[in-house]
C-alpha atoms as a PDB file:
ATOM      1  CA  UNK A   1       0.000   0.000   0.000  1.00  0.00           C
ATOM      2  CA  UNK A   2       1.152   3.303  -0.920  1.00  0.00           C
ATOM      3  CA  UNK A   3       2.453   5.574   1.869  1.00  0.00           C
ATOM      4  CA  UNK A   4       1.264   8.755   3.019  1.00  0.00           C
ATOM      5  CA  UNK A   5       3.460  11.519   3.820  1.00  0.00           C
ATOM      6  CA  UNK A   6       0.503  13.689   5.515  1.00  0.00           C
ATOM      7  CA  UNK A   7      -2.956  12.475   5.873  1.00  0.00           C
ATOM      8  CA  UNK A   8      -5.870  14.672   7.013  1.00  0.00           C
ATOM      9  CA  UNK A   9      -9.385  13.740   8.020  1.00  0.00           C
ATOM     10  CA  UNK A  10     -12.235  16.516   9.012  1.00  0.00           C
ATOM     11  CA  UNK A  11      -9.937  19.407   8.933  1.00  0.00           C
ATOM     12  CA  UNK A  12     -11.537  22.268  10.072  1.00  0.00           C
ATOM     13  CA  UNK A  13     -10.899  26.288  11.345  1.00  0.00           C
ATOM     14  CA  UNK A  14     -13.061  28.350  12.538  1.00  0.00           C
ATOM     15  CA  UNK A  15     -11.818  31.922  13.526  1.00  0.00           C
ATOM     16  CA  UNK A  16     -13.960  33.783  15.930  1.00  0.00           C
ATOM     17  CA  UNK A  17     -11.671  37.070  16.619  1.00  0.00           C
ATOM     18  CA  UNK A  18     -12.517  39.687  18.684  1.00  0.00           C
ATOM     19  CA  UNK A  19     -14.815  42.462  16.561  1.00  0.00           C
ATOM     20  CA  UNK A  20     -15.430  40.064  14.190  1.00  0.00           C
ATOM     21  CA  UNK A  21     -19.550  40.054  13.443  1.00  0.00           C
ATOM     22  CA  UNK A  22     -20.158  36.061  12.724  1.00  0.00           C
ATOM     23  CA  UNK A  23     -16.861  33.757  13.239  1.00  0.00           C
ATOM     24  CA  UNK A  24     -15.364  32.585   9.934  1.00  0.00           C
ATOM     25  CA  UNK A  25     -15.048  29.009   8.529  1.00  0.00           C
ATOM     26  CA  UNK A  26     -11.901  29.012   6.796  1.00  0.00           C
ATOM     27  CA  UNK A  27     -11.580  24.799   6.573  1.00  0.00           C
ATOM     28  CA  UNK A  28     -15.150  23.295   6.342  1.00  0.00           C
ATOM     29  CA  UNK A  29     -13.881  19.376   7.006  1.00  0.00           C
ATOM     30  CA  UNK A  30     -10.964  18.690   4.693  1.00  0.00           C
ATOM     31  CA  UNK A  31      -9.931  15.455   3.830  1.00  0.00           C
ATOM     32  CA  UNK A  32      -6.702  15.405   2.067  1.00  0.00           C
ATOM     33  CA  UNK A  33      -3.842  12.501   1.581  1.00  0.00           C
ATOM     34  CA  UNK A  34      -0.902  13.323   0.130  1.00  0.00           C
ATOM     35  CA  UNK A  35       1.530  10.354  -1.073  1.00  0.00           C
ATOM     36  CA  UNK A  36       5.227  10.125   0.026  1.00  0.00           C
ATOM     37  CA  UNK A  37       7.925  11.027  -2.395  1.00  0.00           C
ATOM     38  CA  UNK A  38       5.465  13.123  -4.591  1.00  0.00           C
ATOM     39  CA  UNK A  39       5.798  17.003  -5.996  1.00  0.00           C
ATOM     40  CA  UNK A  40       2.037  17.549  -4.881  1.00  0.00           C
ATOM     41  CA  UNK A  41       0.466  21.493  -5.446  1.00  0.00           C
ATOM     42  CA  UNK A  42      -2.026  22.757  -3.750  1.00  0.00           C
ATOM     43  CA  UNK A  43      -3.869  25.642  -5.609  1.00  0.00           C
ATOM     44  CA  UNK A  44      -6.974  27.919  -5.032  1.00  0.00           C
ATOM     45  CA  UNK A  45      -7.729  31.429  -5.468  1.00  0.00           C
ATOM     46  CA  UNK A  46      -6.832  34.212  -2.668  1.00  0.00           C
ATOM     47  CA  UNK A  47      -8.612  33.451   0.691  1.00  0.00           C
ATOM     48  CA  UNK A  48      -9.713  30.143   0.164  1.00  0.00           C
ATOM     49  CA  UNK A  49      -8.107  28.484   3.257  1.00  0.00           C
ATOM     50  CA  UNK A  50      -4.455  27.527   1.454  1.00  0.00           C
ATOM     51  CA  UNK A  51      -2.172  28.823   4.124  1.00  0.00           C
ATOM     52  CA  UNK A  52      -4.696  28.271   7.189  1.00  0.00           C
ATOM     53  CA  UNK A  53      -3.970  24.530   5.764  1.00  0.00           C
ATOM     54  CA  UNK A  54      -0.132  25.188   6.084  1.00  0.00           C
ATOM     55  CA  UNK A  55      -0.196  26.907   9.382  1.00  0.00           C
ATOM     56  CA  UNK A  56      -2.043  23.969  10.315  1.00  0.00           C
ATOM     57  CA  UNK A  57       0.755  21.809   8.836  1.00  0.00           C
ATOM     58  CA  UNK A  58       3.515  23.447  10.668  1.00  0.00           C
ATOM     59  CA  UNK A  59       1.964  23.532  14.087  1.00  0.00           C
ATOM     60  CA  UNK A  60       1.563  27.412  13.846  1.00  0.00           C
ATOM     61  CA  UNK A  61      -2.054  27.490  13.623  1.00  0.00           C
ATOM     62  CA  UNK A  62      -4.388  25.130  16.100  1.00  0.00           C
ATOM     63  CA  UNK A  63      -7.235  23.821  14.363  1.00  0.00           C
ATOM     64  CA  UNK A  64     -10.784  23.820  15.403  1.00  0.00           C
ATOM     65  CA  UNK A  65     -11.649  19.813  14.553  1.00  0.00           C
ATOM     66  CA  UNK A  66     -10.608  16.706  12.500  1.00  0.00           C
ATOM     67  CA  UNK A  67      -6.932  14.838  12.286  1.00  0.00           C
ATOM     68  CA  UNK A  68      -3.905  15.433  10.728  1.00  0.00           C
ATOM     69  CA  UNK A  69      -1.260  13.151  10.669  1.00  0.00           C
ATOM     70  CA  UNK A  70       2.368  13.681   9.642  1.00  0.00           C
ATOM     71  CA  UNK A  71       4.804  11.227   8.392  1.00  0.00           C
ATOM     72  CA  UNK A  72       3.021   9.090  10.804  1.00  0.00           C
ATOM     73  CA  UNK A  73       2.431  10.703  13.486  1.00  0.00           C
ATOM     74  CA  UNK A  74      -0.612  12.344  14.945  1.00  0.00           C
ATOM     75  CA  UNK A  75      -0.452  15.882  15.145  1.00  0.00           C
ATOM     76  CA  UNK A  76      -2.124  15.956  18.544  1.00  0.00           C
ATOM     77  CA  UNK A  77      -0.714  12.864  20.120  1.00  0.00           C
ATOM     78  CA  UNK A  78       3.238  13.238  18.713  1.00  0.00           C
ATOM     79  CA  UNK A  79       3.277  17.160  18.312  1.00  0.00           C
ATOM     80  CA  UNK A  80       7.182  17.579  18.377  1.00  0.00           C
ATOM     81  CA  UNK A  81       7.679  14.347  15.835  1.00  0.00           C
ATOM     82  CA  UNK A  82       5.303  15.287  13.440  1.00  0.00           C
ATOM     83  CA  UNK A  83       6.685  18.673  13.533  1.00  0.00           C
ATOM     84  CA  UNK A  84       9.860  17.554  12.937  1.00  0.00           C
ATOM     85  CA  UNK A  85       8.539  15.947   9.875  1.00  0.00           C
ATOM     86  CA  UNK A  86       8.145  19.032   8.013  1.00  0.00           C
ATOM     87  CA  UNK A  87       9.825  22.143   6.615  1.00  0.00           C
ATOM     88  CA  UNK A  88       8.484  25.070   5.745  1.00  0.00           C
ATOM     89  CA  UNK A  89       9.697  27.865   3.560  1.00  0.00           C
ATOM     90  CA  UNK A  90       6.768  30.558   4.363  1.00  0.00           C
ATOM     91  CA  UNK A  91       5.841  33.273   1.874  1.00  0.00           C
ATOM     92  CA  UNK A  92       6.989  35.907   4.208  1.00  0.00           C
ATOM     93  CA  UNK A  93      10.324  37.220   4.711  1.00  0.00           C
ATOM     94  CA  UNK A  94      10.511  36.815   8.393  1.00  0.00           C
ATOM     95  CA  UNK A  95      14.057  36.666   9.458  1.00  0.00           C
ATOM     96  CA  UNK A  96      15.892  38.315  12.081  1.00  0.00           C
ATOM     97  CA  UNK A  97      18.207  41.145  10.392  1.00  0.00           C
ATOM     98  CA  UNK A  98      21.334  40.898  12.292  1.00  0.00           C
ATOM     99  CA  UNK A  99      21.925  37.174  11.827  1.00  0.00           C
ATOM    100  CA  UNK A 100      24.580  35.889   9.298  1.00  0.00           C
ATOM    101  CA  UNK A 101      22.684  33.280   7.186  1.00  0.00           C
ATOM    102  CA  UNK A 102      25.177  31.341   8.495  1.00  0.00           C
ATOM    103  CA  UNK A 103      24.385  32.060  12.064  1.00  0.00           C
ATOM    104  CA  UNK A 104      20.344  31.283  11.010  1.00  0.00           C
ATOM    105  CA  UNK A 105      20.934  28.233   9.961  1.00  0.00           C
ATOM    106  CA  UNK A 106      22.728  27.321  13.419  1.00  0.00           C
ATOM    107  CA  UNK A 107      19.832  28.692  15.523  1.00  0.00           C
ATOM    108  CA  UNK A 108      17.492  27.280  13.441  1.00  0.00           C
ATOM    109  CA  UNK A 109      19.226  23.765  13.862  1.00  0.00           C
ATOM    110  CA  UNK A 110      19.308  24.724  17.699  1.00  0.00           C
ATOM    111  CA  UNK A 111      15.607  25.257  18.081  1.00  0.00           C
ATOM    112  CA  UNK A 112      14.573  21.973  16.313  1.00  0.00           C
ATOM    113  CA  UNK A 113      17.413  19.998  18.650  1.00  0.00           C
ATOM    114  CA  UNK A 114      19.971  18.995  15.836  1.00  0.00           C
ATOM    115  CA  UNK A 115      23.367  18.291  17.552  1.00  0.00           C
ATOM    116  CA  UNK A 116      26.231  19.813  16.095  1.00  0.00           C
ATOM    117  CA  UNK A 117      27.835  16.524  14.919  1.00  0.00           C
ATOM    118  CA  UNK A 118      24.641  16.118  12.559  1.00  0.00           C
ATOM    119  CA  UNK A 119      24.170  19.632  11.130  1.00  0.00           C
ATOM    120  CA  UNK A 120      24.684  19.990   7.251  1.00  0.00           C
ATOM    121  CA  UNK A 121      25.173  24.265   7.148  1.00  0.00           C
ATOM    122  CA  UNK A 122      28.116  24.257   4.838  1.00  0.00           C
ATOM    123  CA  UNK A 123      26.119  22.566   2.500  1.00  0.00           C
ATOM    124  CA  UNK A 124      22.428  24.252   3.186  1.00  0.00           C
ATOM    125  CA  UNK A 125      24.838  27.115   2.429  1.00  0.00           C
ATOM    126  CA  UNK A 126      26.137  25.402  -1.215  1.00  0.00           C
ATOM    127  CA  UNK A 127      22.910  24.338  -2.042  1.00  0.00           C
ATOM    128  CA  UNK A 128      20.532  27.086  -2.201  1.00  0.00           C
ATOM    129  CA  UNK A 129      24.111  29.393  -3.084  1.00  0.00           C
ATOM    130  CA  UNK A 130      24.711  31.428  -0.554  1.00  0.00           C
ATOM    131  CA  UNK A 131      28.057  30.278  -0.176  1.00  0.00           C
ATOM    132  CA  UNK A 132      29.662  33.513  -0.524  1.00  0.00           C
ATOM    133  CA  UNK A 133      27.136  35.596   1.473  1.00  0.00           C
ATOM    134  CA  UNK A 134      27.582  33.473   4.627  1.00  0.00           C
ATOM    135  CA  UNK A 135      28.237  36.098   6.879  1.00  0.00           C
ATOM    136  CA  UNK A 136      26.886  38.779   5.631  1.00  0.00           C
ATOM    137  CA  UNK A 137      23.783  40.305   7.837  1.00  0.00           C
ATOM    138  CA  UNK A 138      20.305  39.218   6.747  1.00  0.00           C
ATOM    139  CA  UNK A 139      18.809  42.386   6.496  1.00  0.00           C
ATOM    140  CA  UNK A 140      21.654  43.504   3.206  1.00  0.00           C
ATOM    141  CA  UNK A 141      20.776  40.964   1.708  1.00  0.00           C
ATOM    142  CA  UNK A 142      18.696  41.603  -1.704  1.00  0.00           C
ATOM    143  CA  UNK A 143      15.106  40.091  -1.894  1.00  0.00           C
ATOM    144  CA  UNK A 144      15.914  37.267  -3.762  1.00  0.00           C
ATOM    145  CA  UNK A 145      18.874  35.922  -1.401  1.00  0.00           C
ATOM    146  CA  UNK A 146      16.309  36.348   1.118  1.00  0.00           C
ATOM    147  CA  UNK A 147      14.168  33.938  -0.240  1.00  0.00           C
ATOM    148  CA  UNK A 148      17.154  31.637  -0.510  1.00  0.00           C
ATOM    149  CA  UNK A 149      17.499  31.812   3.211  1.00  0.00           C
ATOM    150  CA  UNK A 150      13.905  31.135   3.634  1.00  0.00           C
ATOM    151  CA  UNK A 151      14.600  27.668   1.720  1.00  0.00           C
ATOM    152  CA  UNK A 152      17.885  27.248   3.666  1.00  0.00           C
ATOM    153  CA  UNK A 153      16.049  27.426   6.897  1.00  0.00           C
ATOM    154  CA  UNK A 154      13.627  25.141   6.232  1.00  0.00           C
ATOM    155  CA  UNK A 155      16.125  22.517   5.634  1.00  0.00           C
ATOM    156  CA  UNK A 156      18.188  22.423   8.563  1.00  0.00           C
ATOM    157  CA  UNK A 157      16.870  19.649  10.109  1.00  0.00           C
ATOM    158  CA  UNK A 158      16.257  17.030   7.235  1.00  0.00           C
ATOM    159  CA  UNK A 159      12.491  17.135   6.887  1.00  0.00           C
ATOM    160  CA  UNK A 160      10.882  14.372   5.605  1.00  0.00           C
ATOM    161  CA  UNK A 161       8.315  16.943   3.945  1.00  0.00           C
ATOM    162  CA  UNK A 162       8.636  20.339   2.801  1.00  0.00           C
ATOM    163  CA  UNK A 163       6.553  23.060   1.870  1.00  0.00           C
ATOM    164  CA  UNK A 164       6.941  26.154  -0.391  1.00  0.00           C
ATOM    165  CA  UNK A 165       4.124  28.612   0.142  1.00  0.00           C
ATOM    166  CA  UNK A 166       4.330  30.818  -2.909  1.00  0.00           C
ATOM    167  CA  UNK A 167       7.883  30.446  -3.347  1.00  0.00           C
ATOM    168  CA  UNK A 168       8.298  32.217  -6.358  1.00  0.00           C
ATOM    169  CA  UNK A 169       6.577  35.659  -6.007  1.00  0.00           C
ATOM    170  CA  UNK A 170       8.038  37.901  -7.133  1.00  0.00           C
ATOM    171  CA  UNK A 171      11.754  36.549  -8.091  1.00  0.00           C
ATOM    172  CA  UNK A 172      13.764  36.846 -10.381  1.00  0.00           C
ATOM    173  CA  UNK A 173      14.763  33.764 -13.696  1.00  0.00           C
ATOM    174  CA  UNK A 174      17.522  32.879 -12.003  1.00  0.00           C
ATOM    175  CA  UNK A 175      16.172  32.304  -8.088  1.00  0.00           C
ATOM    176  CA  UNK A 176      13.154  30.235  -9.766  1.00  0.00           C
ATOM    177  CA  UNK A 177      15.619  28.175 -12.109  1.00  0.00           C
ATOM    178  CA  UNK A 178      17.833  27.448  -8.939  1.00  0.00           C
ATOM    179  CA  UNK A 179      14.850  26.833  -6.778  1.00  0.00           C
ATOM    180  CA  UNK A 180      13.171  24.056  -9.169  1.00  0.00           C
ATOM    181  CA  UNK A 181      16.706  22.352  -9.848  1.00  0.00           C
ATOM    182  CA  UNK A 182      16.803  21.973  -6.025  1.00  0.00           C
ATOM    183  CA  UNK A 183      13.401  21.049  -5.241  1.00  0.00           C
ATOM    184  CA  UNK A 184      13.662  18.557  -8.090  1.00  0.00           C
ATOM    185  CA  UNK A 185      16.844  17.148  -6.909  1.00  0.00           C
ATOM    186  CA  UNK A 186      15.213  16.790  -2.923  1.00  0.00           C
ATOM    187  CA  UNK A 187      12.553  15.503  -4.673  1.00  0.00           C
ATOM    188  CA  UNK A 188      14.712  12.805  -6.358  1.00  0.00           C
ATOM    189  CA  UNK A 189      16.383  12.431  -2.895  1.00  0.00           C
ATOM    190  CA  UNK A 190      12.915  10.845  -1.378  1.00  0.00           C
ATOM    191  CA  UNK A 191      11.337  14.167  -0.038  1.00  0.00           C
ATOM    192  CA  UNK A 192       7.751  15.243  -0.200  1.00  0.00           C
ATOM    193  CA  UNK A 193       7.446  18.775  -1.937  1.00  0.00           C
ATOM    194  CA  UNK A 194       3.821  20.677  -1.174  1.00  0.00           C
ATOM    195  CA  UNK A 195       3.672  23.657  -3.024  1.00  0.00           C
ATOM    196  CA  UNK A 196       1.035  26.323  -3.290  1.00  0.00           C
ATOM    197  CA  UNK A 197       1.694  29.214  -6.899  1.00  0.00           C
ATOM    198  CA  UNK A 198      -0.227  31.161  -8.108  1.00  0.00           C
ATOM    199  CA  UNK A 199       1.693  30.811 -11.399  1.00  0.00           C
ATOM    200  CA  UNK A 200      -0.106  27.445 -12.703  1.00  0.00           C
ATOM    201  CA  UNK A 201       2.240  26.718 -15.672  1.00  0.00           C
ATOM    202  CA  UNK A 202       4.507  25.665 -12.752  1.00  0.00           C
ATOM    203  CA  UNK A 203       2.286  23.387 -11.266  1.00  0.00           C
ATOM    204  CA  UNK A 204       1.675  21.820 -14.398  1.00  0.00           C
ATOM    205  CA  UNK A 205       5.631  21.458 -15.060  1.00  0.00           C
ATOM    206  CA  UNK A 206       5.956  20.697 -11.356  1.00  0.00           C
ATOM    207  CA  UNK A 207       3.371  18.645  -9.246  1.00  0.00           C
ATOM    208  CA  UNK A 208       2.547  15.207  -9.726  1.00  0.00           C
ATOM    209  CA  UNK A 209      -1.014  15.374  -8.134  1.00  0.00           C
ATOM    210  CA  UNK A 210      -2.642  18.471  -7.297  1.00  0.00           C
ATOM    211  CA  UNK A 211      -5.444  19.313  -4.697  1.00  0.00           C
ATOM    212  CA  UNK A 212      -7.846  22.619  -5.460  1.00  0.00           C
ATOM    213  CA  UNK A 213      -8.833  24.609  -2.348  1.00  0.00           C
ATOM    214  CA  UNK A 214     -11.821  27.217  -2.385  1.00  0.00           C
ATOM    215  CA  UNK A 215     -14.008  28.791   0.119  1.00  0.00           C
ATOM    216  CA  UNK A 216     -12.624  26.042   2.142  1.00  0.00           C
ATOM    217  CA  UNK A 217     -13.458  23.080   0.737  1.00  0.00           C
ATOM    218  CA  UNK A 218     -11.212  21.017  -0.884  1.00  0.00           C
ATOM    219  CA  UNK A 219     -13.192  20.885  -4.670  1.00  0.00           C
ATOM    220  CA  UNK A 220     -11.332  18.422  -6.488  1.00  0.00           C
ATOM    221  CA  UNK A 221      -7.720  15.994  -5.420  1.00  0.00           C
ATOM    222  CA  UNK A 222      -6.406  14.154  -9.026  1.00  0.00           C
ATOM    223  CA  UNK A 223      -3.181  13.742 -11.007  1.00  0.00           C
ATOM    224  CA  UNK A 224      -2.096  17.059 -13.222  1.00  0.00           C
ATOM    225  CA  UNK A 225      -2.555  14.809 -16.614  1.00  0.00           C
ATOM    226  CA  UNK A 226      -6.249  13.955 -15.179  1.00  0.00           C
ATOM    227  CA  UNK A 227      -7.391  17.528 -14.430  1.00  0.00           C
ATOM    228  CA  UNK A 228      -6.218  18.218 -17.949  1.00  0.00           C
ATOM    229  CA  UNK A 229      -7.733  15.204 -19.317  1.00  0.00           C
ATOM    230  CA  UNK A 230     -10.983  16.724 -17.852  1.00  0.00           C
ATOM    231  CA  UNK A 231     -10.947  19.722 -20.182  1.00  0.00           C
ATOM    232  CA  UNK A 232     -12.496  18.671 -23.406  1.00  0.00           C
ATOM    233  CA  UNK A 233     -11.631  22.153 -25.806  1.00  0.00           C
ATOM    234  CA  UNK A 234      -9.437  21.619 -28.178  1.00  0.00           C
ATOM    235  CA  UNK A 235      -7.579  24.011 -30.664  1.00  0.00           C
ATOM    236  CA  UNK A 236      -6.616  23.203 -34.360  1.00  0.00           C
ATOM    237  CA  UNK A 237      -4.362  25.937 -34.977  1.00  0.00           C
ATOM    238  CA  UNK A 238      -3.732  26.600 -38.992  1.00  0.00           C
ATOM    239  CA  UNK A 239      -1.308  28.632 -40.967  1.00  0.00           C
ATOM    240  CA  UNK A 240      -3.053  29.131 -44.414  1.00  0.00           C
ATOM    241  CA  UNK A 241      -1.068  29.508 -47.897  1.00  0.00           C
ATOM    242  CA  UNK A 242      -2.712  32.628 -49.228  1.00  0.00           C
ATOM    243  CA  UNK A 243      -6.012  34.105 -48.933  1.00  0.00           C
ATOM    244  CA  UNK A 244      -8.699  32.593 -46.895  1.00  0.00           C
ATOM    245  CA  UNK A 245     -12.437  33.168 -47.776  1.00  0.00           C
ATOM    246  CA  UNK A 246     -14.698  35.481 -45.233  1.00  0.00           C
ATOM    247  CA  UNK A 247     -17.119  32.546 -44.952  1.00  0.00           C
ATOM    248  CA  UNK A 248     -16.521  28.770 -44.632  1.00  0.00           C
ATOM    249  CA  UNK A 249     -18.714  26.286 -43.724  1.00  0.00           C
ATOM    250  CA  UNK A 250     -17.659  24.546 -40.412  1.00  0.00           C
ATOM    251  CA  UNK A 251     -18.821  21.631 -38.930  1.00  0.00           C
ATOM    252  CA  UNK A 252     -21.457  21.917 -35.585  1.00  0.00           C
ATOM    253  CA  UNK A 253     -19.792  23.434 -32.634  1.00  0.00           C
ATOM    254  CA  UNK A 254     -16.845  25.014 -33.948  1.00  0.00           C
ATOM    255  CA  UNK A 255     -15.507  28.398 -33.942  1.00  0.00           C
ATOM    256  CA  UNK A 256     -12.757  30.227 -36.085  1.00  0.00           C
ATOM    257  CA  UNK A 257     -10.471  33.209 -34.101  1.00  0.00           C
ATOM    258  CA  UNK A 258      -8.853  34.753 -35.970  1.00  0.00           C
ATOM    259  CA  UNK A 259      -4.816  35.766 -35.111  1.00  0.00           C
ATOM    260  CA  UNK A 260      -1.680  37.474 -35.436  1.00  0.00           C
ATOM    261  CA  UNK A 261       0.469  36.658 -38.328  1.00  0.00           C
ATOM    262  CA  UNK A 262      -2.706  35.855 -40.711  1.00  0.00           C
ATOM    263  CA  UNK A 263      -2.763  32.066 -38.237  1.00  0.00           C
ATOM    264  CA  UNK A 264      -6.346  30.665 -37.899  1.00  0.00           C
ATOM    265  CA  UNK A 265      -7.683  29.126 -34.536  1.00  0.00           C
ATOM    266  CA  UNK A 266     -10.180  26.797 -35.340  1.00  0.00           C
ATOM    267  CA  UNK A 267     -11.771  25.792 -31.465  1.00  0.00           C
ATOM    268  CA  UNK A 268     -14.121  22.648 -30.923  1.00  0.00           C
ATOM    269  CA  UNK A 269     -14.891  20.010 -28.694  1.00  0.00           C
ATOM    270  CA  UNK A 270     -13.053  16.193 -28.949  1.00  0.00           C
ATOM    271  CA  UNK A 271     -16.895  14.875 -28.450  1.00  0.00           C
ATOM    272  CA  UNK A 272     -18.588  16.832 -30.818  1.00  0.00           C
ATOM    273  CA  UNK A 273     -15.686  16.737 -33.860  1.00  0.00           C
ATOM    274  CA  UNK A 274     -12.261  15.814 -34.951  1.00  0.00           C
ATOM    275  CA  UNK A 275      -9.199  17.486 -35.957  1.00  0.00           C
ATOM    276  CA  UNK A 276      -9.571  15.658 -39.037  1.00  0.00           C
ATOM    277  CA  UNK A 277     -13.736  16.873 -39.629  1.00  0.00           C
ATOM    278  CA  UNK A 278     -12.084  20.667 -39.404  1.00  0.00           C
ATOM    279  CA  UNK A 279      -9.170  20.367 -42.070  1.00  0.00           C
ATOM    280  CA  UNK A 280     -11.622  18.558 -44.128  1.00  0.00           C
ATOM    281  CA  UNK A 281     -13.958  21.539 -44.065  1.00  0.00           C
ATOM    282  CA  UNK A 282     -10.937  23.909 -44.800  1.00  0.00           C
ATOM    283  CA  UNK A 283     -10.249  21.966 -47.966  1.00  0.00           C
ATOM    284  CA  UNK A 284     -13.620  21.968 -49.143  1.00  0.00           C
ATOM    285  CA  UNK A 285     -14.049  25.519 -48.700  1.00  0.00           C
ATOM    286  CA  UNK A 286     -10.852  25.909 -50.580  1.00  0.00           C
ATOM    287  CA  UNK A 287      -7.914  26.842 -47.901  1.00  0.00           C
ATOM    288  CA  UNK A 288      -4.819  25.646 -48.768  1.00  0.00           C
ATOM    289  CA  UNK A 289      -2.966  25.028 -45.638  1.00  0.00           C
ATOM    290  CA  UNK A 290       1.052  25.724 -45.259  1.00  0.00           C
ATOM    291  CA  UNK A 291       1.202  24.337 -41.547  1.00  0.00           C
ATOM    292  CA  UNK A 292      -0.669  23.124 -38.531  1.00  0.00           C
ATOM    293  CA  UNK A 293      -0.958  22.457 -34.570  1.00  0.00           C
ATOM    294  CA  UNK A 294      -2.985  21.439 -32.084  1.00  0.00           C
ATOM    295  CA  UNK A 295      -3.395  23.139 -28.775  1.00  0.00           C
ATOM    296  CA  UNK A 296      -4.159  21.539 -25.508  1.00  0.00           C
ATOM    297  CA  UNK A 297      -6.018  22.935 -22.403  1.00  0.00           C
ATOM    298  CA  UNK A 298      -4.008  24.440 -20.094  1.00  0.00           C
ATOM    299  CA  UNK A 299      -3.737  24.327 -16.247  1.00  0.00           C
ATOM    300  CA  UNK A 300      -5.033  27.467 -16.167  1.00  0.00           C
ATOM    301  CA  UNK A 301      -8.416  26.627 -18.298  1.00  0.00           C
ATOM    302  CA  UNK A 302      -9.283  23.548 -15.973  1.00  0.00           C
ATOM    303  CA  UNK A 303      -8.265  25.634 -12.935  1.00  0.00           C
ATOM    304  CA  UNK A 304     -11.053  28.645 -14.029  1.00  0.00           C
ATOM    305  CA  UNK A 305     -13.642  26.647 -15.036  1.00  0.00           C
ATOM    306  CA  UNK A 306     -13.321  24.475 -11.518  1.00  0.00           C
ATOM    307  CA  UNK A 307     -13.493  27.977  -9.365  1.00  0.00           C
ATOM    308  CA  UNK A 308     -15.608  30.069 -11.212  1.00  0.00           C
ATOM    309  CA  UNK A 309     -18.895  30.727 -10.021  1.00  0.00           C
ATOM    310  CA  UNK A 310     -18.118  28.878  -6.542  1.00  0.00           C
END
């Protein structure tokens, strides 16, 4: 049977601050598994409960009802094990300005109990390349090597699981090309990546599963190639040799957009045509055709059409 790196059963929060009117379900009884060894996103518009979830995760947060269990361990009956089980590189830049990253990484290891013998800094340090900045204060650091420290931090104690909450907001080509080569390579190394973007052509290149979040309620849990699968639009996407007529004759149910560079989107549905019902129709109403591709729904399309109206 496949193992879980975090299982969750019931999850709920319910805040109930001071001045607030009526107290406000951000969880309404997640249930959530995610497998071990697996790049798995989680996704959902602003608000919808995504880092309640993660707060949750990291013991920051103390939910209202249900179970979560990490690497194992019950969160309410092993708190310090299945803490230990999970890293998290937060979204904020909270970081104390007058450490070294150097000297971060050594308190950090301190706090979660790591004895010296056992603490990997010169490498955190190599890995996420800050190498050379090493003792240079946190707070002259630019916003980018920031983030790197973020990552660093969340290492220092060899989580079995770790989390990136929006860790690429903001940064520059190179931070995000060195941050997916390492999470990749961790990845390959037997660790559990959850990560929550915003930018959903990297959760398509990334995650293995994904999980979408809204109003707090988890809406729908399959693989990325699934929840693309799911999307039935199609584009047949034409470059025509010379003119093409104002009018042609399409079959039921398809559409012509019209596009830069004199290209022809031609959009339909896989259950209503073919790719191969279209071009006939071109050639029939007389469009010679110099090249052609297909387009395939996008992360982004199956992602909209999930949230919208919820």
């Amino acid at each position: 049977m496949e193992r879980q790196a975090i299982e969750i059963t019931g999850l709920r929060k319910t805040y109930a601050g001071a001045g607030r009117a009526t107290p406000k379900e951000a969880l309404k009884g997640v249930d959530l598994s995610i497998p071990a060894g697996s790049i798995f996103g989680l996704l959902g518009p602003n608000g919808a409960g995504k880092s309640t979830l993660i707060n949750i995760l990291a013991g920051l947060v103390r939910k209202t009802a249900g179970k979560v269990t990490i690497w194992g361990f019950d969160q309410d009956v092993n708190p310090r094990q299945s803490r230990a089980a999970i890293g998290v590189m937060p979204q904020e830049l909270n970081m104390d300005p007058f450490f070294s990253p150097r000297a971060a990484l050594e308190v950090q290891a301190g706090l979660y109990g790591v004895p010296k013998a056992e603490r990997w800094t010169e490498e955190i340090l190599a890995l996420v390349g800050l190498t050379d900045q090493a003792e240079a204060y946190a707070r002259n650091l630019s916003g980018g090597m920031k983030r790197r420290l973020l990552l660093a931090k969340a290492l220092v104690h060899r989580p079995q699981i770790l989390v990136l909450d929006e860790p690429t907001a903001g940064v520059d080509i190179e931070l995000r090309t060195m941050l997916w080569a390492n999470v990749r390579r961790l990845n390959a190394e037997g660790m559990t990546i959850i990560l929550t973007t915003h930018y959903l052509e990297e959760a398509e290149a990334m995650c293995d599963e994904i999980a979408i979040i809204t109003h707090g309620e988890l809406i729908v849990r399959d693989t990325t190639a699934a929840l693309l699968g799911r999307m039935d639009r199609k584009a047949l996407v034409i470059e025509p040799e010379g003119a093409v007529p104002d009018t042609l004759t399409l079959p039921a149910g398809v559409t012509m957009e019209r596009r830069a560079g004199g290209r022809l989107a031609f959009h339909y549905r896989r259950c209503d045509t073919t790719a191969e019902a279209v071009l006939d129709a071109l050639r029939a109403g007389g469009v010679a055709i110099r090249d052609v591709a297909t387009e395939q729904p996008r992360l982004e399309d199956v992602f909209v059409a999930l949230t919208s109206g919820r």
